[in-house]
Protein backbone atom coordinates (compact mmCIF):
# COMPACT_ATOMS: atom_id res chain seq x y z
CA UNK A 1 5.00 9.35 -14.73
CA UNK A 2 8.42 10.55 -14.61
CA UNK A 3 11.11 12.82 -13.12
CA UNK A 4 13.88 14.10 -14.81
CA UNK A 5 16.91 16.02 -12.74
CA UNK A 6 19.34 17.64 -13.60
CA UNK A 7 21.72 15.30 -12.16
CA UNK A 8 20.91 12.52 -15.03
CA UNK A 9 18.56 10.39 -12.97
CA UNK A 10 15.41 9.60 -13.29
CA UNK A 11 12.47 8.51 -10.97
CA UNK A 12 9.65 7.00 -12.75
CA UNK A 13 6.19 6.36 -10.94
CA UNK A 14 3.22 3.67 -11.56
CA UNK A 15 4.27 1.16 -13.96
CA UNK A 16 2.66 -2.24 -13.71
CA UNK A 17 5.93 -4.27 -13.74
CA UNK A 18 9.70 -3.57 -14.35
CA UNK A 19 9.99 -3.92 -17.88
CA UNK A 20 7.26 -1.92 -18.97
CA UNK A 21 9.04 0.59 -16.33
CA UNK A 22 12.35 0.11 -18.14
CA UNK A 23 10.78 -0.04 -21.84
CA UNK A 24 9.39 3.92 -20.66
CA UNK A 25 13.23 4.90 -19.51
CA UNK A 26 14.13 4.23 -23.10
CA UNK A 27 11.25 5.74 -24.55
CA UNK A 28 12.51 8.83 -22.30
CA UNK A 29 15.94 8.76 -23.56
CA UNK A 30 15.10 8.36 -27.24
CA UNK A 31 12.73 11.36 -27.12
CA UNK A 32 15.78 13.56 -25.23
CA UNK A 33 17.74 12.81 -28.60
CA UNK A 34 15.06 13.66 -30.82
CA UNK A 35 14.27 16.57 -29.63
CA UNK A 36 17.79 18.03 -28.18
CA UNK A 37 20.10 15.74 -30.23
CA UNK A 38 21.30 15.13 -26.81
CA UNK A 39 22.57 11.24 -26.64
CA UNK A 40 21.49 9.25 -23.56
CA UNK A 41 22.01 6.07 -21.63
CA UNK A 42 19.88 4.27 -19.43
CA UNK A 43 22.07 2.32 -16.60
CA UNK A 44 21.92 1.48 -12.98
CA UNK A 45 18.54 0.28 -13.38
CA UNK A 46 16.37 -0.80 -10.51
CA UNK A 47 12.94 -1.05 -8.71
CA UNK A 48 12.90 0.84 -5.37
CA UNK A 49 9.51 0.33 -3.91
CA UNK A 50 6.99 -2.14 -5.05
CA UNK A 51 3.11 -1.68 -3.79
CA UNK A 52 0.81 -4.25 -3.36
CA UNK A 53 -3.37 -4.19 -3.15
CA UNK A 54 -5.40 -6.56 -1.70
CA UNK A 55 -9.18 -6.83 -1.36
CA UNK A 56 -10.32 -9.51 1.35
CA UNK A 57 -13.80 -10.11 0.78
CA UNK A 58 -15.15 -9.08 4.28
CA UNK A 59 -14.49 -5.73 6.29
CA UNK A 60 -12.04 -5.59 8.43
CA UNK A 61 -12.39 -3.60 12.56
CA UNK A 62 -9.34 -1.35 12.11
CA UNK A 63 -9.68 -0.25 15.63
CA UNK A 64 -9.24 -3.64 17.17
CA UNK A 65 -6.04 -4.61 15.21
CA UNK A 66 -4.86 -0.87 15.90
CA UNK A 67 -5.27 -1.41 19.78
CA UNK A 68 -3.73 -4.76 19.65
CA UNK A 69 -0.48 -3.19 17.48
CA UNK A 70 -0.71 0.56 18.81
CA UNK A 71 3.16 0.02 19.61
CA UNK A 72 4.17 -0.60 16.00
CA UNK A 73 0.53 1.14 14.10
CA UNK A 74 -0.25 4.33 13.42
CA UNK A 75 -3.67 5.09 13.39
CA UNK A 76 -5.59 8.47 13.38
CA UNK A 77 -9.36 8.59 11.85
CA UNK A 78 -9.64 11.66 11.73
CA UNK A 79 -6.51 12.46 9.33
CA UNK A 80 -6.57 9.34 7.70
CA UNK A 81 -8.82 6.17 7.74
CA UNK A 82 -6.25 3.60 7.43
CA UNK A 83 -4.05 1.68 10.05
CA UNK A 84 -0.68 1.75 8.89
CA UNK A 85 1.40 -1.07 10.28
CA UNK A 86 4.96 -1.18 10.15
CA UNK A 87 6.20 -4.75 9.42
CA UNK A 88 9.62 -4.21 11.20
CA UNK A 89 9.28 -4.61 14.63
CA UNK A 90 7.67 -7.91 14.14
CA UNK A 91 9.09 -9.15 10.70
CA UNK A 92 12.52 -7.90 10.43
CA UNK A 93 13.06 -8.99 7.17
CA UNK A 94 10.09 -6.76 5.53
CA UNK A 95 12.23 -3.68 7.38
CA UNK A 96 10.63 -0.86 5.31
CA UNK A 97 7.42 -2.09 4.49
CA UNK A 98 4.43 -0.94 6.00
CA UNK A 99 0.94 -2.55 5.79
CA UNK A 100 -2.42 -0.16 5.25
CA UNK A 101 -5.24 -1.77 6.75
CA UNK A 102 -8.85 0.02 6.26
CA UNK A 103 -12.20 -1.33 7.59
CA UNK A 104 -13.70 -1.59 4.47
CA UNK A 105 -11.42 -4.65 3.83
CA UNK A 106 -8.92 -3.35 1.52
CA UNK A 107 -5.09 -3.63 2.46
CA UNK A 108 -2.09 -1.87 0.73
CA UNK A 109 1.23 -3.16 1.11
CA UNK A 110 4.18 -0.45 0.34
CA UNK A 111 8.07 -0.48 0.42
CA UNK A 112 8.97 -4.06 -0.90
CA UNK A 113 11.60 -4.28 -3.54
CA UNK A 114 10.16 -7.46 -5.51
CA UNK A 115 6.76 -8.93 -6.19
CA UNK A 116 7.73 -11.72 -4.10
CA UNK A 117 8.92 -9.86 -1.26
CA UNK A 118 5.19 -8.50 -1.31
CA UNK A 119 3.53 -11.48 -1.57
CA UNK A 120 6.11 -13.35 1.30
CA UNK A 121 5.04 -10.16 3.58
CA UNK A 122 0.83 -10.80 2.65
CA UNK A 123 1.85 -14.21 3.28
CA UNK A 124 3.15 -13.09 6.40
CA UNK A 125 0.17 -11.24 7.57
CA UNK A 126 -3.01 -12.95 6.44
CA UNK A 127 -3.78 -14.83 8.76
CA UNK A 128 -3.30 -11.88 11.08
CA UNK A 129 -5.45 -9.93 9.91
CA UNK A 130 -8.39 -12.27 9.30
CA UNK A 131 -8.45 -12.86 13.34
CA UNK A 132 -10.00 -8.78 12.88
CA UNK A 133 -12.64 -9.92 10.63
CA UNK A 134 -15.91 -8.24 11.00
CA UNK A 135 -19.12 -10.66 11.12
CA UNK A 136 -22.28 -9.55 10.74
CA UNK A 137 -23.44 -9.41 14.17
CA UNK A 138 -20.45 -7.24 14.82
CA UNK A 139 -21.07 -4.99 11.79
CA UNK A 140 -24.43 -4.23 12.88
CA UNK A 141 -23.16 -3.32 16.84
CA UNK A 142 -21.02 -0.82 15.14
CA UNK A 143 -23.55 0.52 12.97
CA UNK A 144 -25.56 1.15 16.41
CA UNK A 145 -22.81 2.59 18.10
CA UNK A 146 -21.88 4.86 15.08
CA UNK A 147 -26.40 6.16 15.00
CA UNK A 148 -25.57 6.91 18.76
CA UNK A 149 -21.98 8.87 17.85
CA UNK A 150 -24.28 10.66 14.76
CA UNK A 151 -22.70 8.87 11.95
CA UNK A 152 -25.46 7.71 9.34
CA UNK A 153 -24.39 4.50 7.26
CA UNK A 154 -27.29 2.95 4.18
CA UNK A 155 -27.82 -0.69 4.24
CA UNK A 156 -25.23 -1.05 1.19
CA UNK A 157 -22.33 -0.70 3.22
CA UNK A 158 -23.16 -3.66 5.86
């Protein structure tokens, strides 16, 4: 996807890496000469914000890891099930990333400028977040706590 204002510049959304990214600005520019006759340039190229997605293969209690990093987390069920967690205060080097944790064990990692900055900030982090992994025994005490709160879960999700 792509933006085009009326300044020049162009934002362009959801590419898988930066040269397919880059291969899509010129694909842009040749169609604006096409169809207007209208000559363009592609310059001052770059990535600003790399996401990352991880799947751990166990779920993950959201709630513990929010109350042990409520000063740098924000975390709000009922607007949004996800803890985000802003690397900053702890990394300084990953200053505008922020981590997405949810319980079911998946993770986003947004506002890194390289692959490698992502995977240096997962890197970071893993170990982390597998102290908030969720056993069985625990998943079940939840599950009972949820029946009592009036939250029905199937089988499939322990």
């Amino acid at each position: 996807t792509m933006e085009l204002f009326k300044s020049g510049k162009v934002v362009a959304a959801g590419a898988q890496d930066p040269e397919s990214d880059l291969l899509g600005q010129y694909k842009l520019a040749w169609n604006i000469l096409r169809v207007q006759g209208t000559p363009c340039l592609v310059r001052e190229f770059h990535v600003q914000n790399v996401v990352g997605n991880v799947k751990f293969p166990f779920e993950l209690d959201v709630e513990a890891f929010y109350s042990d990093h409520s000063s740098t987390s924000i975390y709000n069920p009922s607007i949004f099930s996800g803890v985000q967690y802003h690397m900053k205060h702890r990394y300084p080097q990953f200053k505008k990333m922020v981590l997405v944790l949810f319980s079911s064990g998946n993770m986003l990692l947004s506002g890194g400028r390289s692959i490698q900055m992502i995977t240096d900030a997962f890197n970071a982090m893993k170990n982390e977040i597998g102290k908030y992994r969720v056993n069985r025994d625990t998943a079940l005490r939840l599950v009972a706590q949820q029946a009592v709160l009036g939250k029905a879960y199937n089988a499939k999700q322990l």
